[in-house]
N, C-alpha and C. Protein backbone atom coordinates (compact mmCIF):
# COMPACT_ATOMS: atom_id res chain seq x y z
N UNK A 1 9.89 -6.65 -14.53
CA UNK A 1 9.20 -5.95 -13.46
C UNK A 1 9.02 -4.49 -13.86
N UNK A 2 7.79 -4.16 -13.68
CA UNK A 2 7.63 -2.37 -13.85
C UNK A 2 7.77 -1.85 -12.73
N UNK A 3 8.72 -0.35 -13.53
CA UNK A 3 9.46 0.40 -13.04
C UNK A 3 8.48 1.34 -11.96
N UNK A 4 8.94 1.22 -10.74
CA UNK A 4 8.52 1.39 -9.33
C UNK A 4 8.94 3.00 -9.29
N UNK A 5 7.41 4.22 -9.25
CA UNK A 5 7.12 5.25 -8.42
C UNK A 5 7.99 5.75 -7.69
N UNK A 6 9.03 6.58 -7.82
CA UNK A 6 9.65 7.31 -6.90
C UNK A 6 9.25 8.54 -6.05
N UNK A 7 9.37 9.08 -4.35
CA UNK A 7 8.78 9.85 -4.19
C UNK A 7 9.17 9.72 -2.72
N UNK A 8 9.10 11.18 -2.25
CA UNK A 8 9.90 11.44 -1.19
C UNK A 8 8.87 11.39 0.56
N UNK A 9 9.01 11.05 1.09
CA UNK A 9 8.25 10.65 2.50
C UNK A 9 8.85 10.93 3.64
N UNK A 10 8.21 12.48 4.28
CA UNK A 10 8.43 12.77 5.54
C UNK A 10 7.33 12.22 6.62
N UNK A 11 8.44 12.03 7.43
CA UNK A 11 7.64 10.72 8.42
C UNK A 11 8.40 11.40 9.84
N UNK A 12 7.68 11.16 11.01
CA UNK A 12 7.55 11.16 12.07
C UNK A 12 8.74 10.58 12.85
N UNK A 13 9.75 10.66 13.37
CA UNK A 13 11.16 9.91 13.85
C UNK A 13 10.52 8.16 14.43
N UNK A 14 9.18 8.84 15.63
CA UNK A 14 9.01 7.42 16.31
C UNK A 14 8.21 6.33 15.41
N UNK A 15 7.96 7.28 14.72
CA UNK A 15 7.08 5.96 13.40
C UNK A 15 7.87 5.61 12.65
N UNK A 16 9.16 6.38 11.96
CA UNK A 16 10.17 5.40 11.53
C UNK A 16 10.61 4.44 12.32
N UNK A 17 11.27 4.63 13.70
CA UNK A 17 11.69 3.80 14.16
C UNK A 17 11.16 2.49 14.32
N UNK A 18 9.75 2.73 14.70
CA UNK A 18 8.64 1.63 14.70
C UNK A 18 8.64 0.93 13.66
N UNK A 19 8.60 1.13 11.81
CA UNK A 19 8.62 0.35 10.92
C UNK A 19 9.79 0.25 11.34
N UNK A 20 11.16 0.62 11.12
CA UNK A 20 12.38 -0.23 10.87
C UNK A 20 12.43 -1.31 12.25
N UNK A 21 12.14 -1.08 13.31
CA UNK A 21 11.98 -2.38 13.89
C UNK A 21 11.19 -3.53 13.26
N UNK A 22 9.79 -3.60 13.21
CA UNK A 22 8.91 -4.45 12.33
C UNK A 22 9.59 -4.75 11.41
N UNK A 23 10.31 -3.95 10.34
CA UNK A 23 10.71 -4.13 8.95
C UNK A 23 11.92 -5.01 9.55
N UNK A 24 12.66 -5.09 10.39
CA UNK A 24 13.95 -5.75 10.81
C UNK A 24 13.09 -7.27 11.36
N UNK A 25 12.19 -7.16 12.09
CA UNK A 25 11.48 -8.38 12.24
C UNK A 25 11.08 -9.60 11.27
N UNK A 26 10.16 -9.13 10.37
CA UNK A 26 10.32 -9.40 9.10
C UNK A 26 10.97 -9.76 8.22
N UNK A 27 12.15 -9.28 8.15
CA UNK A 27 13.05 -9.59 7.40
C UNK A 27 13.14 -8.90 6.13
N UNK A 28 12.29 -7.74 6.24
CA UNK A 28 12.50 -7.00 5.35
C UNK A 28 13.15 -5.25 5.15
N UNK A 29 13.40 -4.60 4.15
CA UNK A 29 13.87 -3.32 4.26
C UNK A 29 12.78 -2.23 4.61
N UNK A 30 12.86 -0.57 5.08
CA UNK A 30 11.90 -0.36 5.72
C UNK A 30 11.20 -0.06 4.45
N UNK A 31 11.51 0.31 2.73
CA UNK A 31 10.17 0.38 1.47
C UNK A 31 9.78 -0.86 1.46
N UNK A 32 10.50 -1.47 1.72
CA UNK A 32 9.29 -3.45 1.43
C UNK A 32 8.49 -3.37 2.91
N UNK A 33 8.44 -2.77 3.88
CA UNK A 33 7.75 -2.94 4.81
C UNK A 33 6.32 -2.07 3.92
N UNK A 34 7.03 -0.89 4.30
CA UNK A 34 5.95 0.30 3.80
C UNK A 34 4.82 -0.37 2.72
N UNK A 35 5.63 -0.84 1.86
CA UNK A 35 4.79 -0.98 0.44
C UNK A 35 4.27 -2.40 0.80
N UNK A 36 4.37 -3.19 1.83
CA UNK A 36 3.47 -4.19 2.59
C UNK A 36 2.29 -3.84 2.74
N UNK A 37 2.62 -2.65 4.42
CA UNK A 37 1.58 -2.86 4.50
C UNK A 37 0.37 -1.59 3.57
N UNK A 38 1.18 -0.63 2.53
CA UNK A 38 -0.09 -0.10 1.66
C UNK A 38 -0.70 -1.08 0.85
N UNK A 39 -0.46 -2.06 0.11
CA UNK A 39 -1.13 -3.11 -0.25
C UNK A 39 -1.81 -3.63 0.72
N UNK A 40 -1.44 -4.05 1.66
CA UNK A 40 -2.36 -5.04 2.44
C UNK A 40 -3.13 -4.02 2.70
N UNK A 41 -3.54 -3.06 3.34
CA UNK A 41 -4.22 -1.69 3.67
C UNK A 41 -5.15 -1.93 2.17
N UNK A 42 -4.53 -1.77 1.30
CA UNK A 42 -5.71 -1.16 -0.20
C UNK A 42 -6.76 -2.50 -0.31
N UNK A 43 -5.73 -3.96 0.18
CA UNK A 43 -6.72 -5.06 -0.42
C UNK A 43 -7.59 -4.87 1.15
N UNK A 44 -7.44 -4.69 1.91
CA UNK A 44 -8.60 -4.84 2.72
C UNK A 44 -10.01 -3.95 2.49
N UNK A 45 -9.20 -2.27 2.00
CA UNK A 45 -10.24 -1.72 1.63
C UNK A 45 -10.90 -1.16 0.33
N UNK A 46 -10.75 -2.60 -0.10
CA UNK A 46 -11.13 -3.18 -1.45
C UNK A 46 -10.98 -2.27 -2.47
N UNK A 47 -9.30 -1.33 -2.34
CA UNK A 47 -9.20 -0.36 -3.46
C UNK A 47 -8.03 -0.52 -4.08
N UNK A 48 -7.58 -1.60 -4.60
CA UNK A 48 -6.68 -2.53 -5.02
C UNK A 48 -7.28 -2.25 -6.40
N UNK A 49 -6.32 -1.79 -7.56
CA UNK A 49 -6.51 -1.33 -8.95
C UNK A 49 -7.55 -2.73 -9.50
N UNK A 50 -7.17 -3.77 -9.53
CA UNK A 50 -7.59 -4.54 -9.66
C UNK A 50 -9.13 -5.07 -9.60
N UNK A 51 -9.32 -4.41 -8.11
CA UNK A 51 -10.41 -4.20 -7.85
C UNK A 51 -11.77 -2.98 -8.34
N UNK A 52 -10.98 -2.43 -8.79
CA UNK A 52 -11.71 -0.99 -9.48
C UNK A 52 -12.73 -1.41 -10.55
N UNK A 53 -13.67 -0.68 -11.05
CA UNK A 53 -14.48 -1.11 -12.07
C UNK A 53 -14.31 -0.41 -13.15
N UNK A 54 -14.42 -0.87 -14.34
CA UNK A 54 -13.33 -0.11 -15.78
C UNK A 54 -14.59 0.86 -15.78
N UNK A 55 -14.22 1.97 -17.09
CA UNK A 55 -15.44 2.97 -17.06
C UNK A 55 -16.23 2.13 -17.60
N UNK A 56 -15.78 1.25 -18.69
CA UNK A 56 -17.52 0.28 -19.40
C UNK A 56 -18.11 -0.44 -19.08
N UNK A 57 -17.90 -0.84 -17.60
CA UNK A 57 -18.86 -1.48 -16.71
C UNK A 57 -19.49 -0.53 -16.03
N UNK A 58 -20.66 -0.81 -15.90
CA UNK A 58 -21.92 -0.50 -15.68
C UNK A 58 -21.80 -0.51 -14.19
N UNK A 59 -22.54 0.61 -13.09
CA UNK A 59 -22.15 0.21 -11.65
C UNK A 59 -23.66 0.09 -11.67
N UNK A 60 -24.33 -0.61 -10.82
CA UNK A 60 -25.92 -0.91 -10.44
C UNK A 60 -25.89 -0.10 -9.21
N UNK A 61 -27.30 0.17 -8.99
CA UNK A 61 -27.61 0.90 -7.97
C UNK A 61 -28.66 0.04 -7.38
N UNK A 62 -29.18 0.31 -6.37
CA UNK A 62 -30.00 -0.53 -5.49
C UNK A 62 -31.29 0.48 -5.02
N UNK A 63 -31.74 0.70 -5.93
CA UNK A 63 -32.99 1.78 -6.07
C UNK A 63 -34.19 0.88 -6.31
C-alpha cells in the first residue's frame, strides 16, 4: 500500500461531531470517514486522478 499524505485539519467542533457520529455509524474511524466521503465527492465530480487526461492526449473542442 502507498504511503498515505499526512496533514493537519482544522475543523469546526459541530462538524466533527457530525462525522464521528456517521463515522461511528459506519463502522468506521473519523480519517476513513473523511477520506470516504473525498473520494466519493472527487468520483462524482469526475476529478478522480484516474479520470484526468495525461498531457499527450489531445482534449477536442466542440467548435
Amino acid at each position: 500500500m502507498a504511503e498515505k499524505k499526512k496533514f493537519l485539519l482544522r475543523i469546526d467542533d459541530k462538524i466533527y461531531a457530525a462525522l464521528e457520529k456517521w463515522a461511528a455509524d459506519d463502522l468506521r474511524s473519523i480519517n476513513a470517514q473523511i477520506e470516504f466521503l473525498l473520494k466519493d465527492t472527487l468520483a462524482k465530480a469526475d476529478r478522480t486522478i484516474e479520470n484526468k487526461p495525461s498531457s499527450a492526449t489531445p482534449i477536442s473542442t466542440n467548435e
